[in-house]
N, C-alpha and C. Protein backbone atom coordinates (compact mmCIF):
# COMPACT_ATOMS: atom_id res chain seq x y z
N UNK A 1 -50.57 62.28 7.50
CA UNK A 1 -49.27 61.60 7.47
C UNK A 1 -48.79 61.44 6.04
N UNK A 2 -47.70 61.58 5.61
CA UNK A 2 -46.86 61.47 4.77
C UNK A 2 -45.63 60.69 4.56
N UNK A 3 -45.12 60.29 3.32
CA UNK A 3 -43.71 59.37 3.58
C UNK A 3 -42.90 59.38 2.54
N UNK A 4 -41.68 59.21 2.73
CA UNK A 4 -40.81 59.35 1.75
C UNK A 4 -39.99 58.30 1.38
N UNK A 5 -39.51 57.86 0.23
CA UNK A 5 -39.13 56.53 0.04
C UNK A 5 -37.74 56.77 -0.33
N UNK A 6 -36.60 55.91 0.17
CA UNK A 6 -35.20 55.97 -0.29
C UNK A 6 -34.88 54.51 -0.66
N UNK A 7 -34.37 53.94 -1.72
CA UNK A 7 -33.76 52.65 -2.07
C UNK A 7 -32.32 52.90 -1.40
N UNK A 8 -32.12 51.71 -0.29
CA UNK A 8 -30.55 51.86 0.28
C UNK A 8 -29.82 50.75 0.13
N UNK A 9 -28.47 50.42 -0.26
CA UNK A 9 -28.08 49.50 -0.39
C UNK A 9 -27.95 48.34 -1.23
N UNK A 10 -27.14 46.95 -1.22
CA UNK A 10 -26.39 46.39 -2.23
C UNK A 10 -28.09 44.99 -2.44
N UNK A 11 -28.80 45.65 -1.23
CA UNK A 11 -30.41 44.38 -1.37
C UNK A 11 -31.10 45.42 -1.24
N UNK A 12 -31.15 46.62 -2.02
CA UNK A 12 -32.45 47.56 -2.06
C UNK A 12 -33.39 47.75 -1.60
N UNK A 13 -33.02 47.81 -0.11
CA UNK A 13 -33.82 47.72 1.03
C UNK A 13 -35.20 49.34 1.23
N UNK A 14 -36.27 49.13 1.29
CA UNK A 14 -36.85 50.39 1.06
C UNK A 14 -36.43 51.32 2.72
N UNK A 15 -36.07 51.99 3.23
CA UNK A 15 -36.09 52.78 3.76
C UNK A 15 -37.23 54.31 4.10
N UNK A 16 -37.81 54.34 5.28
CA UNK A 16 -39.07 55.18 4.71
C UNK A 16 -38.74 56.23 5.71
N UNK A 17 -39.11 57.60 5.13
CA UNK A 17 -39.34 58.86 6.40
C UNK A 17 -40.90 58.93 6.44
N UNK A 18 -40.69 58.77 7.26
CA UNK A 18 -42.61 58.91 7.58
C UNK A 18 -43.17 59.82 8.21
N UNK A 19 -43.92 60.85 8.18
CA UNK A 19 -43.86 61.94 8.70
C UNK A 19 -44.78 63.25 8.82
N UNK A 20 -45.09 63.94 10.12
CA UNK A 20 -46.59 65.17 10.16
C UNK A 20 -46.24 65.56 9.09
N UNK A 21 -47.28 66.30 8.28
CA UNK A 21 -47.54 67.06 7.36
C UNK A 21 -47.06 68.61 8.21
N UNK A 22 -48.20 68.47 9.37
CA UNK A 22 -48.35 69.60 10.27
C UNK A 22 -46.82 70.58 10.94
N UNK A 23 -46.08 69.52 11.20
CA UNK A 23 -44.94 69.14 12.18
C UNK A 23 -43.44 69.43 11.84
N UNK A 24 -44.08 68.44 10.52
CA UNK A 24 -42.63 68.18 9.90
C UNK A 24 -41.90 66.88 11.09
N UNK A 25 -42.61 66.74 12.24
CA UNK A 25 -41.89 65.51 12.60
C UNK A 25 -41.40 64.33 12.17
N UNK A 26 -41.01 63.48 12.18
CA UNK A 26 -40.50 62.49 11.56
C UNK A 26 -39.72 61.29 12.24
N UNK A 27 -39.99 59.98 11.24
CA UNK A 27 -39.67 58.51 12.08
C UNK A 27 -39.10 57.79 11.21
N UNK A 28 -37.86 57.48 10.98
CA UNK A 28 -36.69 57.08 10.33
C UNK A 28 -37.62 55.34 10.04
N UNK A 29 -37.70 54.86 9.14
CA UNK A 29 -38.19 53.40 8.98
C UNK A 29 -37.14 52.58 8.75
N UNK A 30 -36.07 51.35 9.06
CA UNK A 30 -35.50 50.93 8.45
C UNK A 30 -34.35 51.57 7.54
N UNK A 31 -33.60 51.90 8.49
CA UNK A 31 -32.54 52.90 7.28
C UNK A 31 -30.89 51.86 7.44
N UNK A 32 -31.45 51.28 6.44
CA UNK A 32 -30.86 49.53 6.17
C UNK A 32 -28.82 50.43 5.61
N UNK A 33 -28.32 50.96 5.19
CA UNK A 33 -27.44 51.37 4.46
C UNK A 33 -27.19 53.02 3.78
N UNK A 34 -26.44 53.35 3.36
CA UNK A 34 -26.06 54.70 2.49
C UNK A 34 -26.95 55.74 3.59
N UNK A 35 -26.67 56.22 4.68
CA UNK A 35 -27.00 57.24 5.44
C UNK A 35 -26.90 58.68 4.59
N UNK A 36 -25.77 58.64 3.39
CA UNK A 36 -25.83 59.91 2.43
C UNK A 36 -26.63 60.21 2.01
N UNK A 37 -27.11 58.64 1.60
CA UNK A 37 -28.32 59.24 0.53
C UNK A 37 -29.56 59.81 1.33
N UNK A 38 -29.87 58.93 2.67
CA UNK A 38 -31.00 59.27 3.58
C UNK A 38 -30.91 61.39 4.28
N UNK A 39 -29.56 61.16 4.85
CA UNK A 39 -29.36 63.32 4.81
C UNK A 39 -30.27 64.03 4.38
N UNK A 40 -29.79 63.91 2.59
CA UNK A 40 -30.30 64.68 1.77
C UNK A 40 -31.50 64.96 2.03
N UNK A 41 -32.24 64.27 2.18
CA UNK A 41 -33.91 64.14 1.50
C UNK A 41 -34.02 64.41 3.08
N UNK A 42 -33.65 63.80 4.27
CA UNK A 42 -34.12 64.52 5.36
C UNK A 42 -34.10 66.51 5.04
N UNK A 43 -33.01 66.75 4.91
CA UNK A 43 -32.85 68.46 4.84
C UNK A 43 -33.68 68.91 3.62
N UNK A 44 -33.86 68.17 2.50
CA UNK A 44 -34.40 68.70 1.41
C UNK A 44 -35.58 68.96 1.63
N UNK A 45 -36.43 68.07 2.64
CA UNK A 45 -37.96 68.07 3.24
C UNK A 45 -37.74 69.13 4.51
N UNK A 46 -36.73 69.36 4.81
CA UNK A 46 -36.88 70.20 6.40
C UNK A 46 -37.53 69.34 7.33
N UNK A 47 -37.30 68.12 7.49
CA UNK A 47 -38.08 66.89 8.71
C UNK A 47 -36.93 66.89 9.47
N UNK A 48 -37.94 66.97 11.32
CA UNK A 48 -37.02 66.82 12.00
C UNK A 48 -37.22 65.33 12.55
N UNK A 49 -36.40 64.16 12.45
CA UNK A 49 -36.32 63.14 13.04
C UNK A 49 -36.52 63.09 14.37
N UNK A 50 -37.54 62.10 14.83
CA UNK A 50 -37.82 62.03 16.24
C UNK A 50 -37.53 60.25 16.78
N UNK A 51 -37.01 59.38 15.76
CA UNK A 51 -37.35 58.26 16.16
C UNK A 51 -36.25 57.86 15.20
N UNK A 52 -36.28 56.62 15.15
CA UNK A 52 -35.84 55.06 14.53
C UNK A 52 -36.62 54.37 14.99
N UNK A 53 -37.30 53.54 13.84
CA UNK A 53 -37.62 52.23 14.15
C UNK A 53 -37.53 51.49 13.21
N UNK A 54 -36.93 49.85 13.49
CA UNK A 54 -36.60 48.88 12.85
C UNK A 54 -37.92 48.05 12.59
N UNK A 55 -38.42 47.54 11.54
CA UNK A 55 -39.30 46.47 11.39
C UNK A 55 -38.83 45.34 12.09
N UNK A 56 -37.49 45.06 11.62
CA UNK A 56 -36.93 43.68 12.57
C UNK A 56 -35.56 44.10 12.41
N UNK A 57 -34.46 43.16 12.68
CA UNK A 57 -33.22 43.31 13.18
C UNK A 57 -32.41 42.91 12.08
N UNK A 58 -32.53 42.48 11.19
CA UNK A 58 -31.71 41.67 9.90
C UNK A 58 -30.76 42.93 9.44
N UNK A 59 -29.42 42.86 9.22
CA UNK A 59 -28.67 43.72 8.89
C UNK A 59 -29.09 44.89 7.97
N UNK A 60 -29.46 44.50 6.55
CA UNK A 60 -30.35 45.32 5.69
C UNK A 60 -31.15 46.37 6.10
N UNK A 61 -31.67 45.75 7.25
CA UNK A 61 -32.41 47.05 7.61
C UNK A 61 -31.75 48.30 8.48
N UNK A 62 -30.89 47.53 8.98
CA UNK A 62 -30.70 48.34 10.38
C UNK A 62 -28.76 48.78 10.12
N UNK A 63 -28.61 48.60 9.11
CA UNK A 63 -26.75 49.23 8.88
C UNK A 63 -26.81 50.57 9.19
N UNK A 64 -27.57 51.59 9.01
CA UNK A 64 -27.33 52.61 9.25
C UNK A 64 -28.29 53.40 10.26
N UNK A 65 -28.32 52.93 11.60
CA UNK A 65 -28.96 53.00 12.37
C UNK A 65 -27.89 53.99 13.49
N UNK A 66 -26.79 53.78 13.46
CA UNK A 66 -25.88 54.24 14.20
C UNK A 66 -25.59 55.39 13.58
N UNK A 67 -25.28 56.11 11.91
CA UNK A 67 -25.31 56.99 11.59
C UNK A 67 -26.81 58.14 11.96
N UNK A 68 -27.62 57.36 11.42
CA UNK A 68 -28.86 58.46 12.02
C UNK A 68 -28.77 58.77 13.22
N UNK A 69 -28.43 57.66 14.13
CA UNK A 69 -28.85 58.48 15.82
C UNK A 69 -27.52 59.37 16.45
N UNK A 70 -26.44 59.16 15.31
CA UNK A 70 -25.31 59.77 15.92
C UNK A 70 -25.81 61.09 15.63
N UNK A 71 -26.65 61.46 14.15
CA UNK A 71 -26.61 62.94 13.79
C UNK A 71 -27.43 63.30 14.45
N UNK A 72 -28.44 62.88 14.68
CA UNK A 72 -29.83 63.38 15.16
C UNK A 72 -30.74 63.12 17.16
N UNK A 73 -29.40 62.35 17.29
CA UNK A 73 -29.49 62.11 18.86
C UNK A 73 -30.83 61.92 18.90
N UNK A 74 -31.58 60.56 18.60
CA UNK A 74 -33.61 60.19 18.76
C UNK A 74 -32.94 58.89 18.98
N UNK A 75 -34.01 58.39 19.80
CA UNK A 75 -34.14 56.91 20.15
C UNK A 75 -34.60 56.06 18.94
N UNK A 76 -33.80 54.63 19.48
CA UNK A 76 -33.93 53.69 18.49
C UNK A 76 -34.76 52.42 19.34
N UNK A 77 -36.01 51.91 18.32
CA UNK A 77 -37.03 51.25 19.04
C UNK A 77 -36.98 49.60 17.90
N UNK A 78 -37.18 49.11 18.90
CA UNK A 78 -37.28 47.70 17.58
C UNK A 78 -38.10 46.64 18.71
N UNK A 79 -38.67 45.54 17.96
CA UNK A 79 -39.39 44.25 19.18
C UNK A 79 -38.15 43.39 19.81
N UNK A 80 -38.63 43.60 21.26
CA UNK A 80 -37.77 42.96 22.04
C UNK A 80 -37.47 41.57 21.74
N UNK A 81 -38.20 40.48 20.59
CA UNK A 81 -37.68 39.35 20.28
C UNK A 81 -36.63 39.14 19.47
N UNK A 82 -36.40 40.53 19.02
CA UNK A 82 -35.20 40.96 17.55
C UNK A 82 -34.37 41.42 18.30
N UNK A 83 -34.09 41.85 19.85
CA UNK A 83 -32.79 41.98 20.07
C UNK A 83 -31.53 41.45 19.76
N UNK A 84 -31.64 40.14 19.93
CA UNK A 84 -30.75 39.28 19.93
C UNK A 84 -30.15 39.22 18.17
N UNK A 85 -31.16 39.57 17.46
CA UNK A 85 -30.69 39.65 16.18
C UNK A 85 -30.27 41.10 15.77
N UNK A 86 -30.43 41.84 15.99
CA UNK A 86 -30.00 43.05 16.15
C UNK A 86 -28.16 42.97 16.42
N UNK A 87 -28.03 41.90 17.41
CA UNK A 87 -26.64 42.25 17.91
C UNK A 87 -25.96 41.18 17.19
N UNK A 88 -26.43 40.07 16.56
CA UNK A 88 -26.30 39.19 16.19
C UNK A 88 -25.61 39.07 14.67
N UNK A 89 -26.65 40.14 13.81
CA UNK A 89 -25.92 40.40 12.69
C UNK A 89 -25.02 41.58 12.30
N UNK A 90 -24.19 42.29 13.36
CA UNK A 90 -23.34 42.30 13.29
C UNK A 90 -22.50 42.24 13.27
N UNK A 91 -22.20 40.84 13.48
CA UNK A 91 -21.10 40.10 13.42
C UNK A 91 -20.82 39.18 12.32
N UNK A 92 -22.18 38.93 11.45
CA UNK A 92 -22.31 37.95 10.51
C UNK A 92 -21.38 39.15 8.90
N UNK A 93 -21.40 37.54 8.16
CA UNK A 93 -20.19 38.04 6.94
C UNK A 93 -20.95 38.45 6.13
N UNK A 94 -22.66 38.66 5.76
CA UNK A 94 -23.15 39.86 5.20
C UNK A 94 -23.07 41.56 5.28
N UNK A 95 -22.98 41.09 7.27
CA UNK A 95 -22.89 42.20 7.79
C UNK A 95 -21.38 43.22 6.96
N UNK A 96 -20.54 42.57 6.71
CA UNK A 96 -19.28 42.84 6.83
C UNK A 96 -19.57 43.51 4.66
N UNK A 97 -19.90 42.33 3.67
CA UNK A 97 -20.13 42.44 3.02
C UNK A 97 -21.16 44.33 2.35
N UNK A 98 -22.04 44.39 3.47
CA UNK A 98 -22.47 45.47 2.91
C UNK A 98 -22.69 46.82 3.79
N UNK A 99 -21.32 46.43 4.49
CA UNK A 99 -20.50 47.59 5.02
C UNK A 99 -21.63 48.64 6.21
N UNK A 100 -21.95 47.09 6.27
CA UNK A 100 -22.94 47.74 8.02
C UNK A 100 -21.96 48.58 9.07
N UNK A 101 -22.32 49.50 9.55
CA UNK A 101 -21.63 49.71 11.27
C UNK A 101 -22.97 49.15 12.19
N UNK A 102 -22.19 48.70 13.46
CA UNK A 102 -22.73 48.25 14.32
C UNK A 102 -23.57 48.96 14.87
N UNK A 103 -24.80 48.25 15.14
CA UNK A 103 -25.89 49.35 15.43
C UNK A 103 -26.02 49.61 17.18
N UNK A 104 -25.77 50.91 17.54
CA UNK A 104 -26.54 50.84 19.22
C UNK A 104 -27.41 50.06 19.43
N UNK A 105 -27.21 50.14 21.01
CA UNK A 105 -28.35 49.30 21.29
C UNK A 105 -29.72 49.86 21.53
N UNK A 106 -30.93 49.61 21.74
CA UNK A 106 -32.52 49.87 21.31
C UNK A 106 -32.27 50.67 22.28
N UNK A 107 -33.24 51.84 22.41
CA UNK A 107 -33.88 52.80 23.84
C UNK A 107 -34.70 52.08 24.43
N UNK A 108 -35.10 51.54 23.93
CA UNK A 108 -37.03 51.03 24.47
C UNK A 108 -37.52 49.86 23.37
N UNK A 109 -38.24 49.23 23.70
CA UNK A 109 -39.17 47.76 22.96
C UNK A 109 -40.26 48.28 22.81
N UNK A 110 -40.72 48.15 21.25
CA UNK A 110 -41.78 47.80 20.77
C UNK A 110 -42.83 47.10 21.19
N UNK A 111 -43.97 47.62 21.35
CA UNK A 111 -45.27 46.06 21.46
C UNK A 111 -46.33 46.45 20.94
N UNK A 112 -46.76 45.30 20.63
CA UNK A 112 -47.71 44.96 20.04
C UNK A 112 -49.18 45.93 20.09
N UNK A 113 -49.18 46.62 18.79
CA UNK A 113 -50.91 47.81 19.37
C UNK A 113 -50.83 48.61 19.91
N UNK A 114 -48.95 49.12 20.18
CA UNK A 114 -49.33 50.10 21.16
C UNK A 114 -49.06 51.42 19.64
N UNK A 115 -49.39 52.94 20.03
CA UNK A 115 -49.34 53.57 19.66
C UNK A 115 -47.91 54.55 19.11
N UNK A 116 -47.50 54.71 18.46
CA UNK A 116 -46.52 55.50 18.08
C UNK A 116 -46.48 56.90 17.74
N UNK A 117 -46.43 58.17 18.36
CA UNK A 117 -47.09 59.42 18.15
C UNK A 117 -46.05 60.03 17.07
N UNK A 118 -46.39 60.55 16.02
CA UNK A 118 -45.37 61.09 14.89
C UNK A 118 -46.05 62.70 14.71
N UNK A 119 -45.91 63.52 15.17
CA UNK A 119 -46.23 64.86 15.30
C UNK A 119 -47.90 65.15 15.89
N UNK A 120 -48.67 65.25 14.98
CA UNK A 120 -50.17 64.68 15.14
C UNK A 120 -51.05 63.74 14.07
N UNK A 121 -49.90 62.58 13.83
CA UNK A 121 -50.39 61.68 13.69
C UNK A 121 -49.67 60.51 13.88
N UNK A 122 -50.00 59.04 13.92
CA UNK A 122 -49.72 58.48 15.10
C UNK A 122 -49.25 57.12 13.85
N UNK A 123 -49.03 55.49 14.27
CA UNK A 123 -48.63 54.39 13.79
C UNK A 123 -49.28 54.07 14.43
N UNK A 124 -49.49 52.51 14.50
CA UNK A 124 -49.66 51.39 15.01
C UNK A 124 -49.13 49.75 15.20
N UNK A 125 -48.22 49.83 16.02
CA UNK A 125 -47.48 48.65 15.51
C UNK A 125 -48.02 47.25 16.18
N UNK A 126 -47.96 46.47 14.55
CA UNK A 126 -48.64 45.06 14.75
C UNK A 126 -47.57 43.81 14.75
N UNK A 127 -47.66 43.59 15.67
CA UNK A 127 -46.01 42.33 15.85
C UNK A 127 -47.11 41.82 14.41
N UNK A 128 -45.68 40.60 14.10
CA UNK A 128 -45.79 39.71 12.65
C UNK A 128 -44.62 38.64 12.73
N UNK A 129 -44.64 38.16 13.57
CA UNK A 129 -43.58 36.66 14.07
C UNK A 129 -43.66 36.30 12.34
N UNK A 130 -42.39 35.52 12.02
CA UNK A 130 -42.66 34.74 10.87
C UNK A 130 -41.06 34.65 10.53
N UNK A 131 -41.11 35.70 9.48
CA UNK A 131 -39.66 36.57 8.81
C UNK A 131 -38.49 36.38 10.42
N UNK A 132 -38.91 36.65 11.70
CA UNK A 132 -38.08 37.24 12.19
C UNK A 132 -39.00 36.45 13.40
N UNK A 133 -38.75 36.33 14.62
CA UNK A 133 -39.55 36.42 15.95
C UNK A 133 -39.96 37.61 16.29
N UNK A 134 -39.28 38.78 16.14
CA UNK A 134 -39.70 40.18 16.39
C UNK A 134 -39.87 40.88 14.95
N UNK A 135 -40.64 40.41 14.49
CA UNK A 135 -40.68 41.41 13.23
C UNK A 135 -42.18 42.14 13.15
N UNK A 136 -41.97 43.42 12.79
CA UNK A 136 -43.26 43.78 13.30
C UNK A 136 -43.92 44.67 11.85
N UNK A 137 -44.89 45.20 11.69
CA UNK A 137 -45.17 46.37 11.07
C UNK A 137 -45.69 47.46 11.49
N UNK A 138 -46.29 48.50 10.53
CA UNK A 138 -46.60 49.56 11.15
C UNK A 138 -47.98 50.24 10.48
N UNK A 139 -49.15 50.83 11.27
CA UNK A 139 -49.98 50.78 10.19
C UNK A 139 -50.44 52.42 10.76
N UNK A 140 -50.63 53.46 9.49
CA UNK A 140 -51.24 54.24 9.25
C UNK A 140 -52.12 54.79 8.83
N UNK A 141 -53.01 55.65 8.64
CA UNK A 141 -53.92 55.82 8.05
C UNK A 141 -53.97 55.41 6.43
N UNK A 142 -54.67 54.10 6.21
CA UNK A 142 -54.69 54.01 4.76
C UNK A 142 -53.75 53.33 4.52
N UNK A 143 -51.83 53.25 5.20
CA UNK A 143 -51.19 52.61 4.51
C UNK A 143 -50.39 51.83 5.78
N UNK A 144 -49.50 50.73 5.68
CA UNK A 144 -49.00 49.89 6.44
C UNK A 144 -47.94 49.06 5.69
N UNK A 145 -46.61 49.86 6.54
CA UNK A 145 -45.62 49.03 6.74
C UNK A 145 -44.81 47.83 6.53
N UNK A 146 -44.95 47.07 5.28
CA UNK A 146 -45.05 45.50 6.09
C UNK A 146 -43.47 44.85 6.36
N UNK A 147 -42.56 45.61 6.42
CA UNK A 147 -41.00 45.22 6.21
C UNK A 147 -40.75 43.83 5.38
N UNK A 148 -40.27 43.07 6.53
CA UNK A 148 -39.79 41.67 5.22
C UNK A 148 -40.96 40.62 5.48
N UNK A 149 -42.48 41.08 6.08
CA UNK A 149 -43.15 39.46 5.86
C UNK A 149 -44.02 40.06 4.71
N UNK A 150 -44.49 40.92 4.43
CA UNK A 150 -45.36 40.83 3.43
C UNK A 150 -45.14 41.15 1.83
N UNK A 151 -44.48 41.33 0.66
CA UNK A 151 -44.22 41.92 -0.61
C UNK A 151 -45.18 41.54 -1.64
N UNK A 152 -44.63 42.72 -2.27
CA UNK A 152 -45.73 42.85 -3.81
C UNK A 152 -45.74 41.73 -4.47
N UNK A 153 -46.28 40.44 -4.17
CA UNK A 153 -46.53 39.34 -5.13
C UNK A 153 -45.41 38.06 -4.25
N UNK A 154 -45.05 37.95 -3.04
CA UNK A 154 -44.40 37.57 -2.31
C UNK A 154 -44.61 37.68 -0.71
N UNK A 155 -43.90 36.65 -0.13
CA UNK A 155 -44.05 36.81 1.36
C UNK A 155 -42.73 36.77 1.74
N UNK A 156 -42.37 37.26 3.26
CA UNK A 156 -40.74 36.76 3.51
C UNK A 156 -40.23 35.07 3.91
N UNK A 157 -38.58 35.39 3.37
CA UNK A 157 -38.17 34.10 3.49
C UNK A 157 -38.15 34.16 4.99
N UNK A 158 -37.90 32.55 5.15
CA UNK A 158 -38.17 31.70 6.74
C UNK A 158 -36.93 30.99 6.66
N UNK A 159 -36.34 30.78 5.79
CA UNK A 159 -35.11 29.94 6.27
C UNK A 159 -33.76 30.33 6.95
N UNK A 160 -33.83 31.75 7.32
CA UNK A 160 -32.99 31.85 8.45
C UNK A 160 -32.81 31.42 9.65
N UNK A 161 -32.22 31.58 10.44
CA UNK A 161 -32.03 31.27 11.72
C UNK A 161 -33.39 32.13 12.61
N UNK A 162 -34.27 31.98 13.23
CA UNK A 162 -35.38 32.38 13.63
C UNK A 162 -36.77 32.52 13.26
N UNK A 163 -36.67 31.91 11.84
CA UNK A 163 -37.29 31.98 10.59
C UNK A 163 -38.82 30.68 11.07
N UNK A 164 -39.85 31.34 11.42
CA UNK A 164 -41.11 30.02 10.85
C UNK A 164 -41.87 30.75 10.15
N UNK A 165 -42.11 29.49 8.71
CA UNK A 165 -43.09 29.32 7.84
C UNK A 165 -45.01 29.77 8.14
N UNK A 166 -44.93 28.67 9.86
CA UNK A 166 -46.28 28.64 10.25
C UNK A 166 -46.33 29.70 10.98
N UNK A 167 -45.49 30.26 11.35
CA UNK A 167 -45.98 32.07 11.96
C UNK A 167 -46.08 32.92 11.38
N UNK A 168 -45.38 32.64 9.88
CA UNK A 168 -45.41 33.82 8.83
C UNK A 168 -47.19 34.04 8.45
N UNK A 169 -47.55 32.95 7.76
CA UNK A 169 -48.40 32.61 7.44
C UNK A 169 -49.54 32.87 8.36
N UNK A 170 -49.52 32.35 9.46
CA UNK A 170 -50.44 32.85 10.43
C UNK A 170 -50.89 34.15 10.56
N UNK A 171 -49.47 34.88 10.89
CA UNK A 171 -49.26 36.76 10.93
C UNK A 171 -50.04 37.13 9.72
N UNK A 172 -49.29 37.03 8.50
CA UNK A 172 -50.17 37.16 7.80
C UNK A 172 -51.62 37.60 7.58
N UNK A 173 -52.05 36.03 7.28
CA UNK A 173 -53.64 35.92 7.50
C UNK A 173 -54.78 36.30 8.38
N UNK A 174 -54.09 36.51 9.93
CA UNK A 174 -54.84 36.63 10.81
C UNK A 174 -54.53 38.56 11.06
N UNK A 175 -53.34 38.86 10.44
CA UNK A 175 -53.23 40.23 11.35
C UNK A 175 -52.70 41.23 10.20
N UNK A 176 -52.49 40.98 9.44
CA UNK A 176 -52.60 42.06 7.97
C UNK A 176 -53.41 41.93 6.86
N UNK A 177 -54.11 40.48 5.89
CA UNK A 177 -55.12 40.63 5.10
C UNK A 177 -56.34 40.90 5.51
N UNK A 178 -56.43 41.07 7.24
CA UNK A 178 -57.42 41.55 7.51
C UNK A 178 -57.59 42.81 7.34
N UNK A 179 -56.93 43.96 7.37
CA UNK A 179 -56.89 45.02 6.87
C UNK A 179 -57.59 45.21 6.02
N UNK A 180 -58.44 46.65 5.76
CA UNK A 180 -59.17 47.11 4.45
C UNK A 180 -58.65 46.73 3.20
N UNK A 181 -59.11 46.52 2.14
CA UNK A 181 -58.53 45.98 1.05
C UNK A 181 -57.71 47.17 -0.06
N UNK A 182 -58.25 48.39 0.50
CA UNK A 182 -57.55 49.72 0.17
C UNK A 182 -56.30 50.00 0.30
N UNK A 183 -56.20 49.41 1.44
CA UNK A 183 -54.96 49.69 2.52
C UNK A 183 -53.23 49.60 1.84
N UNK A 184 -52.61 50.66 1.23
CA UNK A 184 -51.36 50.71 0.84
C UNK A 184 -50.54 49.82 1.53
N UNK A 185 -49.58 48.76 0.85
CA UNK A 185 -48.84 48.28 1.69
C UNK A 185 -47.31 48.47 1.03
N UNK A 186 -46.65 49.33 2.14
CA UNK A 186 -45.50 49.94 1.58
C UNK A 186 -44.52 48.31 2.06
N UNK A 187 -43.55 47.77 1.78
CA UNK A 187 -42.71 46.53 2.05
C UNK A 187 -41.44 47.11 2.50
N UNK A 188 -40.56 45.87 2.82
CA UNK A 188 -39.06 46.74 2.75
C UNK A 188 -38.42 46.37 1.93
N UNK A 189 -38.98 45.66 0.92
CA UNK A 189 -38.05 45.84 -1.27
C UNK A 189 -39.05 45.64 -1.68
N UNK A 190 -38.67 45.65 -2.90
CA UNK A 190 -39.88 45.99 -4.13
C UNK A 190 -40.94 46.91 -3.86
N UNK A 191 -41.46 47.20 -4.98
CA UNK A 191 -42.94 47.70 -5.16
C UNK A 191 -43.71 48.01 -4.47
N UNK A 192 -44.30 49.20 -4.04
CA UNK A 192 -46.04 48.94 -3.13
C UNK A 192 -47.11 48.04 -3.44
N UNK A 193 -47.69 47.99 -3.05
CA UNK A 193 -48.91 46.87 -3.23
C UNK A 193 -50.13 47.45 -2.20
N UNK A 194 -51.33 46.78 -2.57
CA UNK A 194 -52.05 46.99 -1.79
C UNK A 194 -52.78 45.49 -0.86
N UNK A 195 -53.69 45.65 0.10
CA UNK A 195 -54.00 44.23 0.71
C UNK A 195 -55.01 43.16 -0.80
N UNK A 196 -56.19 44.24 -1.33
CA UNK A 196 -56.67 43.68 -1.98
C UNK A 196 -56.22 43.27 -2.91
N UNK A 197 -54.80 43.37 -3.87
CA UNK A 197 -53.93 42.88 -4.79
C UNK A 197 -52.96 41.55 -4.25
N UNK A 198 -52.90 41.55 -2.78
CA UNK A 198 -52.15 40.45 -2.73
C UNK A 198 -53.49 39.26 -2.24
N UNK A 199 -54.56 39.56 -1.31
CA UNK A 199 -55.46 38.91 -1.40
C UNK A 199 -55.65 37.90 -2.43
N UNK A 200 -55.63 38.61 -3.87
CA UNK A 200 -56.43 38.20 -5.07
C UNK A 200 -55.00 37.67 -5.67
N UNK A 201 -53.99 38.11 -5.84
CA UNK A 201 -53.05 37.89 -6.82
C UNK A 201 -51.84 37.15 -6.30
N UNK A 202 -51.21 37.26 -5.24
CA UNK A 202 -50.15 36.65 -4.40
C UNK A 202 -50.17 35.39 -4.49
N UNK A 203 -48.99 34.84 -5.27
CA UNK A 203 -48.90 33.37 -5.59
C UNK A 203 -48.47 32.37 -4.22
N UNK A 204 -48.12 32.94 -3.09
CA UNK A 204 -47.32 32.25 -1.95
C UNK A 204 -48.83 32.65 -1.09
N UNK A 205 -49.50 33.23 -1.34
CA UNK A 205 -50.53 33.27 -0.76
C UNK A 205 -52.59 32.30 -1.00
N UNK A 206 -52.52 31.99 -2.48
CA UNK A 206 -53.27 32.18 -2.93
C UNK A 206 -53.66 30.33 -2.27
């Protein structure tokens, strides 16, 4: 498995193609804004998109969710507790601010552990209540996902509307620092990181 990183948008949301080596298949991560910039690097790699999936529903991630599936006709998957936010922020005055279009609605719900097949090799998605009620990640060989609960020297904010502290925290601790300490953790802004760097170094954690 392989992945490709795009910075999208006016909150530099990471956006990821993730994708067979073998295949060239491919699974749109969060493609929060600027669908131009995302094109390119799809055709420049020759990946054929087979998916969307949202970590969670917060506008940032998901503005250009309607451009990808218009070009590429693949289903769009997100946790059924983020529906409601999904439809929710597009209506909100960020939404409007960073020139979201309204996203379709999901093909299918996410859960928890189940498997995600990406050519011949696969994800794993681990709900992560906290950031979001449906916010989830995704874990691959060696590297994992963490959208907005986990960052390089940070955790996600809770004070939105759906937002707990004690689920973040929980998710967290109980279902990602358990992870190998090797384990790449790609976010959805800033920096990569790994588990054993935020283990040891993470000030909201320590």
């Amino acid at each position: 498995m392989k992945y490709e990183l795009i910075i999208v948008g006016p909150l530099e949301t990471n956006c990821y193609l993730v994708y067979c080596k073998d295949t060239l298949s491919c699974a749109v991560i969060d493609p929060g804004a600027e669908p131009d910039k995302i094109f390119p690097v799809i055709a420049g790699l020759k990946l054929k998109p087979i998916m969307v999936l949202n970590t969670h529903g917060h506008t940032d991630h998901v503005g250009a969710n309607r451009d990808i599936l218009e070009r590429f006709h693949v289903p769009l998957l997100i946790h059924a507790a983020d529906e409601p936010w999904l439809k929710a922020m597009m209506t909100s005055e960020l939404s409007l601010l960073l020139d979201s279009k309204e996203s379709p609605p999901p093909d299918r719900f996410l859960k928890d552990r189940e498997m995600i097949r990406i050519g011949t090799s696969s994800l794993k998605v681990i709900h992560t209540p906290g950031h979001t009620p449906g916010s989830v990640g995704f874990l691959g060989p060696g590297i994992y996902f963490s959208g907005d609960t986990l960052f390089n020297g940070g955790v996600g904010r809770t004070d939105l509307p759906g937002g707990s502290r004690k689920d973040l925290e929980h998710s967290i601790r109980s279902r990602i620092l358990t992870l190998p300490k090797d384990t790449l953790v790609l976010p959805g802004h800033g920096p990569l990181t790994t588990i054993g760097q935020e283990i040891a170094m993470n000030p909201s954690l320590i």
